[in-house]
N, C-alpha and C. Protein backbone atom coordinates (compact mmCIF):
# COMPACT_ATOMS: atom_id res chain seq x y z
N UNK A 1 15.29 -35.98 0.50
CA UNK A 1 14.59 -34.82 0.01
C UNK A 1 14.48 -33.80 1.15
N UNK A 2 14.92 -32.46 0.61
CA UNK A 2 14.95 -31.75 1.71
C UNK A 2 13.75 -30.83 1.77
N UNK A 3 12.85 -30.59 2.38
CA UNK A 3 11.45 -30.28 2.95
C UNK A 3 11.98 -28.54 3.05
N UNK A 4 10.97 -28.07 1.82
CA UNK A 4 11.43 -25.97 2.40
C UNK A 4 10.88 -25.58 3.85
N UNK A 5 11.59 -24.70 4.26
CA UNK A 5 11.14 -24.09 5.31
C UNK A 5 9.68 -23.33 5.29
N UNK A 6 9.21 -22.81 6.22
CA UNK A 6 8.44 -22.26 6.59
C UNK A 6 8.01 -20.72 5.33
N UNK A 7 9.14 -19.90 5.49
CA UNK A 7 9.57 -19.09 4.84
C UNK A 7 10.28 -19.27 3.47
N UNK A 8 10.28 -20.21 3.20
CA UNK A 8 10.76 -20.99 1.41
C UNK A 8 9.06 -21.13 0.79
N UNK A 9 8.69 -21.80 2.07
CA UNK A 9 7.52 -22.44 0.97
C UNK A 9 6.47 -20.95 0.55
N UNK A 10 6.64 -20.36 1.66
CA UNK A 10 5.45 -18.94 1.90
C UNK A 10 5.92 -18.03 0.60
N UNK A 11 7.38 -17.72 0.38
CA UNK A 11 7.79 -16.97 -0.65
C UNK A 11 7.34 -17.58 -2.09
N UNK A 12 7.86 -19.38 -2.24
CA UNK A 12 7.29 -20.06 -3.41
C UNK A 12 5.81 -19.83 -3.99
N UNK A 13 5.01 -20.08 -2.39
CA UNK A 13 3.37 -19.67 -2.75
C UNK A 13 2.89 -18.79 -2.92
N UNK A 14 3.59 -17.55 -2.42
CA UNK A 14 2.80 -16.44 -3.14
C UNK A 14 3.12 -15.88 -3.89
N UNK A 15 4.28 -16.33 -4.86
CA UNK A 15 4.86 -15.94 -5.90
C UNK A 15 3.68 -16.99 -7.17
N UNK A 16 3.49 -18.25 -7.23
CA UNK A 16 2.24 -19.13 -7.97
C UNK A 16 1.49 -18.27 -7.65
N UNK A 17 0.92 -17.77 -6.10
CA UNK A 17 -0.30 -17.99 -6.40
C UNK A 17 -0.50 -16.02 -7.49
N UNK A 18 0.12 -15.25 -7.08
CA UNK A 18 0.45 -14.25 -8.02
C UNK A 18 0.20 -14.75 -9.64
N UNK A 19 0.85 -15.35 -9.92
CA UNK A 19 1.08 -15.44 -11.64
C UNK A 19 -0.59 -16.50 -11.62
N UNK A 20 -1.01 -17.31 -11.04
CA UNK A 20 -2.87 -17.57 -11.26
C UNK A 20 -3.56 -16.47 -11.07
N UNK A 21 -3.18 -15.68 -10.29
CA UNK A 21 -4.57 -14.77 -10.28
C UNK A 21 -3.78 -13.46 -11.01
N UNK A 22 -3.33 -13.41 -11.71
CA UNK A 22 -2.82 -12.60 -12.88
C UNK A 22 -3.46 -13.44 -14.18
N UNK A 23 -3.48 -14.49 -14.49
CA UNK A 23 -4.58 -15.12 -15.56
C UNK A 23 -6.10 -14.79 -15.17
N UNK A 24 -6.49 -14.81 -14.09
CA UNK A 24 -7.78 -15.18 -14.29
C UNK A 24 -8.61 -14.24 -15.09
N UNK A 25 -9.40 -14.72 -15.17
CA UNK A 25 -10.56 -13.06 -16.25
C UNK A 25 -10.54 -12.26 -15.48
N UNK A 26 -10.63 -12.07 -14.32
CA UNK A 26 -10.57 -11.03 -13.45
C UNK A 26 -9.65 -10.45 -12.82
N UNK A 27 -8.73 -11.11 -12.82
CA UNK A 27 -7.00 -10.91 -12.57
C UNK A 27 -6.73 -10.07 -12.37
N UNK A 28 -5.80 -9.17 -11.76
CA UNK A 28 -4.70 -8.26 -11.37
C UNK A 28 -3.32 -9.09 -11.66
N UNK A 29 -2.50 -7.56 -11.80
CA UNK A 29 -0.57 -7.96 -11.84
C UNK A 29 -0.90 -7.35 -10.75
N UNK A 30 -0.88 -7.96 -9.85
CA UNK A 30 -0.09 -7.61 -7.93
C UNK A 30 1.33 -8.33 -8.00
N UNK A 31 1.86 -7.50 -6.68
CA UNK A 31 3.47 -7.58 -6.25
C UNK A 31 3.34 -7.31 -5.44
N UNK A 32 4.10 -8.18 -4.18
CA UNK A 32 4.32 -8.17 -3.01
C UNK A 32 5.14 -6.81 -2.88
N UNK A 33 4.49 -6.02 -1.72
CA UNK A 33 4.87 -4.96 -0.65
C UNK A 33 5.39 -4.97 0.10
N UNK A 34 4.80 -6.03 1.32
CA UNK A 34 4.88 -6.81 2.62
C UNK A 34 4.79 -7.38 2.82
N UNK A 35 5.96 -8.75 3.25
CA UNK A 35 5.65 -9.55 4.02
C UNK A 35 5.63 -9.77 5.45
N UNK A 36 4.10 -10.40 6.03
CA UNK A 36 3.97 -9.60 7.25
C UNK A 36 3.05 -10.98 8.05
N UNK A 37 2.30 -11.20 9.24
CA UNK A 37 1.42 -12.25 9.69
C UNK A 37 0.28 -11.50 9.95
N UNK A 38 -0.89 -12.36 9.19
CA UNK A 38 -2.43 -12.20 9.96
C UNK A 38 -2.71 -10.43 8.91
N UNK A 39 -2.75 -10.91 7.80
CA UNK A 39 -2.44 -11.81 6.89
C UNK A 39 -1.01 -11.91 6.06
N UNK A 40 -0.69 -12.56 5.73
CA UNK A 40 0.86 -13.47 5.28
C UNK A 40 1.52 -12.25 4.15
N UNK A 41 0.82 -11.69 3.66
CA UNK A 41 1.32 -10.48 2.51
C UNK A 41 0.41 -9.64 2.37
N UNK A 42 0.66 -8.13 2.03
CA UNK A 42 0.22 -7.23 0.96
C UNK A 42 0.89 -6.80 -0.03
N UNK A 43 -0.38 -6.93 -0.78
CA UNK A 43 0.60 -6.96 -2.38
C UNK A 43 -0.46 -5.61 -2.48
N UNK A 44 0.33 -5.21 -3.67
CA UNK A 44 -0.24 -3.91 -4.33
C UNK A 44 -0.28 -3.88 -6.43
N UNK A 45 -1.41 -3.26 -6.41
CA UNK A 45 -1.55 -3.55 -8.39
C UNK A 45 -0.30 -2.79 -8.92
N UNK A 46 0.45 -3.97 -9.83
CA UNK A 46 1.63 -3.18 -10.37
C UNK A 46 0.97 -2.19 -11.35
N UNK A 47 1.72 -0.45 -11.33
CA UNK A 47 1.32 0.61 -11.61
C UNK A 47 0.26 1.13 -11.36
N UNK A 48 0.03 0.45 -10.14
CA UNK A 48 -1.56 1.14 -9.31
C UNK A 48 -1.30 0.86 -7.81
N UNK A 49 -2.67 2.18 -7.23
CA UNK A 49 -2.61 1.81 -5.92
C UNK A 49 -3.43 0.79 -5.37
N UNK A 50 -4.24 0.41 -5.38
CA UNK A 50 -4.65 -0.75 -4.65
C UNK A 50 -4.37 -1.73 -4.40
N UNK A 51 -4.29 -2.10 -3.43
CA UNK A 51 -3.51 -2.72 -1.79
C UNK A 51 -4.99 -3.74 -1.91
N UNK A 52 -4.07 -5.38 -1.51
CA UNK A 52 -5.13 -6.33 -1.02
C UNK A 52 -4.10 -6.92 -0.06
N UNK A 53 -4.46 -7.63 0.64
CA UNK A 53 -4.01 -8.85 2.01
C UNK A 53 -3.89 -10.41 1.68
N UNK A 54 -3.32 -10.82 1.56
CA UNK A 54 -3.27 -12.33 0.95
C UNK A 54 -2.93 -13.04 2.33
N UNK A 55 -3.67 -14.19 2.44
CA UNK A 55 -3.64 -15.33 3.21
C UNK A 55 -3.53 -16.50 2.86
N UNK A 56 -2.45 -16.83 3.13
CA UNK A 56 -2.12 -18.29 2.18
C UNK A 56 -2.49 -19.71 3.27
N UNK A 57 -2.58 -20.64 2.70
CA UNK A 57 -2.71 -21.91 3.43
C UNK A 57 -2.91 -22.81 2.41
N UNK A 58 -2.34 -23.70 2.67
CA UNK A 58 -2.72 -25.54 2.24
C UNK A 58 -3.65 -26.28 2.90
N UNK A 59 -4.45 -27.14 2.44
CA UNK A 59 -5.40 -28.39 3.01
C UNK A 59 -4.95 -29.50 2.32
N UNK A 60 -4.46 -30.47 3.50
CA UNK A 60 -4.28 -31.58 3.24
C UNK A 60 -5.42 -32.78 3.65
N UNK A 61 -5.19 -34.10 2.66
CA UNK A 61 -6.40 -34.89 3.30
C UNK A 61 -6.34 -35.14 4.75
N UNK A 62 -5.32 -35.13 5.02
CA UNK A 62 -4.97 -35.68 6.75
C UNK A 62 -3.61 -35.31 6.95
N UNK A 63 -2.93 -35.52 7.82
CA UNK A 63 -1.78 -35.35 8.93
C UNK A 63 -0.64 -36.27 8.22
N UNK A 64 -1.09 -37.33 8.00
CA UNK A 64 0.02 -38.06 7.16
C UNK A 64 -0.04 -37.97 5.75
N UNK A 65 -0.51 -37.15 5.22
CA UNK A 65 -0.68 -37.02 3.83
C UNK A 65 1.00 -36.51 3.35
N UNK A 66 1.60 -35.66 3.99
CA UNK A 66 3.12 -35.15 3.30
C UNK A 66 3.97 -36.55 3.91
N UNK A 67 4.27 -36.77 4.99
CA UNK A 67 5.25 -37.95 4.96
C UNK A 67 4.83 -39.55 4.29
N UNK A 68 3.38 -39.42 4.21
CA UNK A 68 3.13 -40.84 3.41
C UNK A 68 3.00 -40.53 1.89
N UNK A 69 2.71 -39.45 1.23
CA UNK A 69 2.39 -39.54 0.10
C UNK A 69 3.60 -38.43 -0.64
N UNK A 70 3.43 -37.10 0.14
CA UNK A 70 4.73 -35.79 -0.80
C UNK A 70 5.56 -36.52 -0.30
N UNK A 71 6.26 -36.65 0.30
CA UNK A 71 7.21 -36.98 0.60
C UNK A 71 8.24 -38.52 0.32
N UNK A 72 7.00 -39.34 0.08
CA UNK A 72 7.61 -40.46 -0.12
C UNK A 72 7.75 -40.66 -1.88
N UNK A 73 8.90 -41.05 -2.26
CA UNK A 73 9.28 -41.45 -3.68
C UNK A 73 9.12 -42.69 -4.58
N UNK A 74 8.27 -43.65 -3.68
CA UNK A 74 7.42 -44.73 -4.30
C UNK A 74 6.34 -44.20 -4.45
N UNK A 75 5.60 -43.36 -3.95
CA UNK A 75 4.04 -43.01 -3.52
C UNK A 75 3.76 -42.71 -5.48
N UNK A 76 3.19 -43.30 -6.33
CA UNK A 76 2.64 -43.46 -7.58
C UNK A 76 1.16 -42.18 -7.67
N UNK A 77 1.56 -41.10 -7.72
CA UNK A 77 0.31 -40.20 -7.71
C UNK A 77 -0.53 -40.31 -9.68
N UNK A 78 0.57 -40.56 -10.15
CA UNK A 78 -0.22 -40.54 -11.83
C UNK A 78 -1.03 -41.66 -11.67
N UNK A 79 -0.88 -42.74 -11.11
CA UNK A 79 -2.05 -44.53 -10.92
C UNK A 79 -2.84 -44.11 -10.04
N UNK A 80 -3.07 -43.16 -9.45
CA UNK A 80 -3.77 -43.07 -8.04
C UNK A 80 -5.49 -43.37 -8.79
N UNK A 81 -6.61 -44.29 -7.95
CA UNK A 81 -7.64 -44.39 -8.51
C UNK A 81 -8.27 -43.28 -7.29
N UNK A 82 -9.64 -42.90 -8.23
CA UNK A 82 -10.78 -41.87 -7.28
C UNK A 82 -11.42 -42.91 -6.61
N UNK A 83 -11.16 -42.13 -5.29
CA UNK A 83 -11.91 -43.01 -3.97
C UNK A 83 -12.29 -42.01 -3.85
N UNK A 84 -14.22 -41.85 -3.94
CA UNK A 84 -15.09 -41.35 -3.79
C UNK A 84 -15.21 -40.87 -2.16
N UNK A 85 -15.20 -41.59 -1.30
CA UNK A 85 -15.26 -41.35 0.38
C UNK A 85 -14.25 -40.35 0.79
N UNK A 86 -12.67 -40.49 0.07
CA UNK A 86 -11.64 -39.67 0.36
C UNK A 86 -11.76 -38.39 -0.62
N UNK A 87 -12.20 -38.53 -1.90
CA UNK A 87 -12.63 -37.44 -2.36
C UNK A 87 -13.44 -36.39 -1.28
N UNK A 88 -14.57 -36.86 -1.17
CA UNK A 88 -15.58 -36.36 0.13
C UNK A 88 -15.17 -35.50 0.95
N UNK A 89 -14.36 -36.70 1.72
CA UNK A 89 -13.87 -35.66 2.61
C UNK A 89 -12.90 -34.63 2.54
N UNK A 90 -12.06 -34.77 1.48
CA UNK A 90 -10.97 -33.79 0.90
C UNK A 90 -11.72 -32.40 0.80
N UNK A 91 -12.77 -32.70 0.21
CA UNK A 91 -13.66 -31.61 -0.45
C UNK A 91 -14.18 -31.03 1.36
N UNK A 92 -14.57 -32.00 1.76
CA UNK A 92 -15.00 -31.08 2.93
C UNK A 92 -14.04 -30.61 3.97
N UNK A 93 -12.85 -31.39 4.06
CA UNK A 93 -11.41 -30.57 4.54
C UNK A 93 -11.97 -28.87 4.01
N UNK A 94 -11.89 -28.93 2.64
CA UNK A 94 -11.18 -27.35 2.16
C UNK A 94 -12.50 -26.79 2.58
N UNK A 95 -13.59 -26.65 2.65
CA UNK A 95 -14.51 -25.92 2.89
C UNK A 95 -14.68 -25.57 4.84
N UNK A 96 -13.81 -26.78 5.54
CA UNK A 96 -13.56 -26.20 6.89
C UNK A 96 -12.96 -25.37 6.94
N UNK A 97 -11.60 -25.40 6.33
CA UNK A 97 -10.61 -24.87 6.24
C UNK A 97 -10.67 -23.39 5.69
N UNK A 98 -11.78 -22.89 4.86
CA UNK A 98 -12.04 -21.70 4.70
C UNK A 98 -12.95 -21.16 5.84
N UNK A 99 -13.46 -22.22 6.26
CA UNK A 99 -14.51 -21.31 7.72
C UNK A 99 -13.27 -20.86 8.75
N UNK A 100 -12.81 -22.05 9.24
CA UNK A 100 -11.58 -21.56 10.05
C UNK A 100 -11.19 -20.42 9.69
N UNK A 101 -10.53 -20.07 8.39
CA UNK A 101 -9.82 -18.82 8.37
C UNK A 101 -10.80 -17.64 8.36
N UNK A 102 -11.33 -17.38 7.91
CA UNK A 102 -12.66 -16.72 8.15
C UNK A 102 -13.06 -16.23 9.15
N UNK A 103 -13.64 -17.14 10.46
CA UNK A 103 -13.39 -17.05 11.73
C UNK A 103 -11.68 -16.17 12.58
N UNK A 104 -10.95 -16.43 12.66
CA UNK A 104 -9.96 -16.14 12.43
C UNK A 104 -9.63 -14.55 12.35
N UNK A 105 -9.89 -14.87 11.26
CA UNK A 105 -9.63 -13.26 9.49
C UNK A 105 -10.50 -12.05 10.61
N UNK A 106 -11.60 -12.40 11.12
CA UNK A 106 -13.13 -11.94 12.02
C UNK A 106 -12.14 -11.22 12.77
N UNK A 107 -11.70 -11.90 13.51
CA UNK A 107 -10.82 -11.06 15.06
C UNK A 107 -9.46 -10.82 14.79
N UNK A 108 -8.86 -11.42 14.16
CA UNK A 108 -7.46 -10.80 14.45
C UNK A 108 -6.59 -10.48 12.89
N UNK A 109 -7.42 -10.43 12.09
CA UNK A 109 -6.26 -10.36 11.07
C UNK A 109 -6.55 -8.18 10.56
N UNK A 110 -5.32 -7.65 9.52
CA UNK A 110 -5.16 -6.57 9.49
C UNK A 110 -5.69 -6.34 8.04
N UNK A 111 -7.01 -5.44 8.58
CA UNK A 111 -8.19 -5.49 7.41
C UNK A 111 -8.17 -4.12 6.71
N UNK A 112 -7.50 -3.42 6.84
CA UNK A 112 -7.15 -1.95 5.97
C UNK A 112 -6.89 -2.05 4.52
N UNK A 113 -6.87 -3.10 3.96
CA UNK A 113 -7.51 -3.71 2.42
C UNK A 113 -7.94 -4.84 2.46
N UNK A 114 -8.81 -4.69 1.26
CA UNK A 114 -9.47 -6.14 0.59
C UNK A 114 -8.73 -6.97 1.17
N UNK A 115 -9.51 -8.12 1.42
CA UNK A 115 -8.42 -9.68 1.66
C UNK A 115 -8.59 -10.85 0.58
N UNK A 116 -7.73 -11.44 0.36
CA UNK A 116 -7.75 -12.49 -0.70
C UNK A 116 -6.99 -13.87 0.25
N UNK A 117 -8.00 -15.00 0.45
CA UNK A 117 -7.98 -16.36 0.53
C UNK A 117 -7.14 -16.48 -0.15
N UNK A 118 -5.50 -17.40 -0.40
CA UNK A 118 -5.46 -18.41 -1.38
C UNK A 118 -5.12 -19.57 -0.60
N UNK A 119 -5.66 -20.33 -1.22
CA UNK A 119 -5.92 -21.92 -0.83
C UNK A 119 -5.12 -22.58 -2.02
N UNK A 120 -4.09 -23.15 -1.43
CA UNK A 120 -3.07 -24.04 -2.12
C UNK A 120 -3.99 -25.22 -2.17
N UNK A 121 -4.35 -26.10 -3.20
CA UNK A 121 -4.90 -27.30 -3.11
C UNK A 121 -4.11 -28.28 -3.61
N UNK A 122 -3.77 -28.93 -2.25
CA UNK A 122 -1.89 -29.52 -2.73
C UNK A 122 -2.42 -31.06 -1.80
N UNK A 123 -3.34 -31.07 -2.49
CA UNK A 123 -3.09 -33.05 -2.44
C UNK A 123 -3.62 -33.92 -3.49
N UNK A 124 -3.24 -34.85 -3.87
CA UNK A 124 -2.57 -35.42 -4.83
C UNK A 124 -4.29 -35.78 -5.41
N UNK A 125 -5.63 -36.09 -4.38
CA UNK A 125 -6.49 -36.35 -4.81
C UNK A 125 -7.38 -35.54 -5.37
N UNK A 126 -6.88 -34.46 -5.28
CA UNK A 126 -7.91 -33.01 -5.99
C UNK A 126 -7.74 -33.41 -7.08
N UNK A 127 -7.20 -33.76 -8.18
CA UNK A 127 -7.29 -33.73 -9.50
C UNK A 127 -8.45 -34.59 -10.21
N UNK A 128 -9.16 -35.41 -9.20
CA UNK A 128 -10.77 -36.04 -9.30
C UNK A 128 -11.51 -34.74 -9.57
N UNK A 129 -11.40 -33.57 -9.00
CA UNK A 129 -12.16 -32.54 -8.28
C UNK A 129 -12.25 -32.03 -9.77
N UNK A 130 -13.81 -32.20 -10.55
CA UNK A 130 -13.77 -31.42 -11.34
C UNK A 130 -14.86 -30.54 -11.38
N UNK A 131 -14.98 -29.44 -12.17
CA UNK A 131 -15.36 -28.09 -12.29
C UNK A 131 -16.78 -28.30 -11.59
N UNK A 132 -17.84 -29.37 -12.16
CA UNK A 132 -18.92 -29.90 -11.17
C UNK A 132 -18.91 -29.73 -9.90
N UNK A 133 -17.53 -30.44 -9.65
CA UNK A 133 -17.68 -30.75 -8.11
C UNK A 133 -17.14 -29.01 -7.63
N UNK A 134 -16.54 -28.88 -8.29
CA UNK A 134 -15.98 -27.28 -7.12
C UNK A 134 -17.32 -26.77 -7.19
N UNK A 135 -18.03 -26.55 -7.80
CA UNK A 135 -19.32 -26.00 -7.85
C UNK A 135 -20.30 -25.91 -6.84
N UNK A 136 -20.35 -27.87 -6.89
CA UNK A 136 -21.15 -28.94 -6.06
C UNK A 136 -21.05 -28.14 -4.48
N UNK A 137 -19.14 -27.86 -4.47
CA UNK A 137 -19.33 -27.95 -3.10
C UNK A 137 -18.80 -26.37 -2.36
N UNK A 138 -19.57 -25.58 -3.33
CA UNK A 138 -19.72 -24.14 -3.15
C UNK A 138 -20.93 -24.19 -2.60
N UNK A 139 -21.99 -24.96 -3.09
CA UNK A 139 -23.29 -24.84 -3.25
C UNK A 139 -23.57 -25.54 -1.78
N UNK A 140 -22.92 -26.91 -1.43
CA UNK A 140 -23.07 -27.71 -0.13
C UNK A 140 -22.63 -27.04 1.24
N UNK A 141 -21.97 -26.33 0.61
CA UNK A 141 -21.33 -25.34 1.91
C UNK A 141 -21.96 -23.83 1.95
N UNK A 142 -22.95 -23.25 1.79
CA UNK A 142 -23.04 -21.97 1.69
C UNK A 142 -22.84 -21.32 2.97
N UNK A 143 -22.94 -22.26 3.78
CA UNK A 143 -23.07 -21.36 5.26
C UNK A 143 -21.32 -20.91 5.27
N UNK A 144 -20.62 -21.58 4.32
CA UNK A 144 -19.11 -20.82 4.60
C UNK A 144 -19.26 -20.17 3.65
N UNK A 145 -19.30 -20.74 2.07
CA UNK A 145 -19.15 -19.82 1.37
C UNK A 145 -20.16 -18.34 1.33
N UNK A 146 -20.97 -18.47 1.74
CA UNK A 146 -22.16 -17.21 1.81
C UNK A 146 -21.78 -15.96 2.14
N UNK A 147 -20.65 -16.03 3.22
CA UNK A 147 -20.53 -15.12 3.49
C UNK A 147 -18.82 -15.29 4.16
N UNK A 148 -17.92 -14.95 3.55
CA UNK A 148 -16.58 -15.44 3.69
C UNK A 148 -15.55 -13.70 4.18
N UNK A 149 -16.57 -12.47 4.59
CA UNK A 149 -15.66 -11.30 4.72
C UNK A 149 -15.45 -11.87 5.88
N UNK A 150 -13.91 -11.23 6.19
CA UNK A 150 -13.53 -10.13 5.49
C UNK A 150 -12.86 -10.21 4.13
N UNK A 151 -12.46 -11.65 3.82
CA UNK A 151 -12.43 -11.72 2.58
C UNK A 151 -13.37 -11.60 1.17
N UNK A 152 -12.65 -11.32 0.32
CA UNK A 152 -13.77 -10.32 -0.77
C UNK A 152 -13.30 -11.31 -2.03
N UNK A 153 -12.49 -12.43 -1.54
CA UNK A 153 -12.52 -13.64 -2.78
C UNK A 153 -11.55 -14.69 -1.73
N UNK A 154 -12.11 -15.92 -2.22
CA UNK A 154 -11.43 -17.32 -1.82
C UNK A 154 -11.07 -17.86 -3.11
N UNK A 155 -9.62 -18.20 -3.36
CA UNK A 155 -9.33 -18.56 -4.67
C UNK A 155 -8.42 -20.43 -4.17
N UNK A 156 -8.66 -20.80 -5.08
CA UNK A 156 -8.42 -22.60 -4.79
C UNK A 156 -7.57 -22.68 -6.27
N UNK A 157 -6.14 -22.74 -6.05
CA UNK A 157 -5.73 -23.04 -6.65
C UNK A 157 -4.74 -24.18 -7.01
N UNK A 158 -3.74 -24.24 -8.20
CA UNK A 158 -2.93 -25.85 -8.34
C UNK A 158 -3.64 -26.68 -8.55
N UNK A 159 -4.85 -26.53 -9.64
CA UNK A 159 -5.78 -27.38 -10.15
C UNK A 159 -5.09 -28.14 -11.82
N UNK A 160 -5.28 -29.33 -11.93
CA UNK A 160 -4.50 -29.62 -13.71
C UNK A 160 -5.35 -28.53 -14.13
N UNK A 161 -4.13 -28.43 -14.98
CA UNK A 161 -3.84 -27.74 -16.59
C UNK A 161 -3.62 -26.48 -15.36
N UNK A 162 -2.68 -25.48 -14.68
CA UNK A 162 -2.93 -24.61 -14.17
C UNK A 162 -4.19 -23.88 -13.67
N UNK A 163 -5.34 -24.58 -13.56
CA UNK A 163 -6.30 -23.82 -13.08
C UNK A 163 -6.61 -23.32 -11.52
N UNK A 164 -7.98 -23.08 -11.21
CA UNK A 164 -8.05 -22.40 -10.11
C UNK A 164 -9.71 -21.98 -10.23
N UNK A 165 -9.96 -22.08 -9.11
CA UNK A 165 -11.58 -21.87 -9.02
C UNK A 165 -11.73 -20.87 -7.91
N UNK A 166 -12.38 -19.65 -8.12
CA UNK A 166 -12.30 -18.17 -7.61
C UNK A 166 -14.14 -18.28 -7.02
N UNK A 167 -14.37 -18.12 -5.60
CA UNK A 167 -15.07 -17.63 -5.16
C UNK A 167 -15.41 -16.03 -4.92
N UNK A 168 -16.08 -15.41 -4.76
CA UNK A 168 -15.85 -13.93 -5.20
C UNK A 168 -16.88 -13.38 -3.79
N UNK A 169 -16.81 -12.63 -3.17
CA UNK A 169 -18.04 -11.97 -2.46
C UNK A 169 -18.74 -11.39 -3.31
N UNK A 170 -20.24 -11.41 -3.07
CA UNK A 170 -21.06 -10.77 -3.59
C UNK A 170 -21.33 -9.27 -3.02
């Protein structure tokens, strides 16, 4: 199995994550402008001007999560049982993982539009993760989520059935 590049996977993801946040109730049709670093794209509203910044990233449970589990072709993800402890911490992976960028986003990223989080949620145990729990752990984390500018939404998407759970600035 051949593993996309750097630049395969970045084009794949922000092309998904485009067509989710074109469903959501709140949605825009954006189209990439630029692709660029810090942050990864600006897209702009098709037949409009407004310009946002997209920052893409994945959270994985751990370091060996792609060569022990994506990667491997025995690895049984439909039998997989919920382990509550690895749930846990999955959940608290992604909520570092938005402070990090955040932090980050603070000093060096290019803030001349809105910014939009997307958070690929690309391990095999999120699909435990239901609407409760994204909730749960909006609510457990406020000190990230509270205040997440310069981004003006964190969106978590690649949830079953195509979903996606949209944090929003207030």
């Amino acid at each position: 199995m051949k593993w996309p590049s750097k630049v395969e996977s970045q084009r794949w993801e922000i092309g998904e994550f485009l067509d989710v946040y074109r469903r959501l109730p709140h949605g825009l049709d954006l189209e990439v402008v630029e692709e660029r670093d810090k942050p990864d794209f600006f897209v702009q509203e098709v037949g409009g001007v407004r310009r946002f910044g997209v920052e893409l990233t994945s959270v994985y449970l751990n370091d060996r999560s792609v060569p022990d589990a994506h990667m491997n072709e025995s690895f049984d993800w439909l039998d997989l049982e919920c382990d509550l402890e690895q749930l846990a911490l999955y959940e608290a992976r992604l909520a570092q993982a938005v402070g990090e960028k955040v932090k980050i986003a603070r000093r060096e990223y290019d803030i001349r539009y809105p910014l939009l989080l997307s958070i690929y949620v690309n391990e095999y145990i999120s699909k435990f993760i239901t609407k409760e729990r994204w909730y749960k752990l909006r609510l457990d984390h406020d000190t990230v989520f509270g205040d997440t500018a310069p981004f003006i939404e964190v969106l978590f998407w690649n949830l079953p059935n195509n979903g996606a759970f949209s944090i929003r600035s207030s």
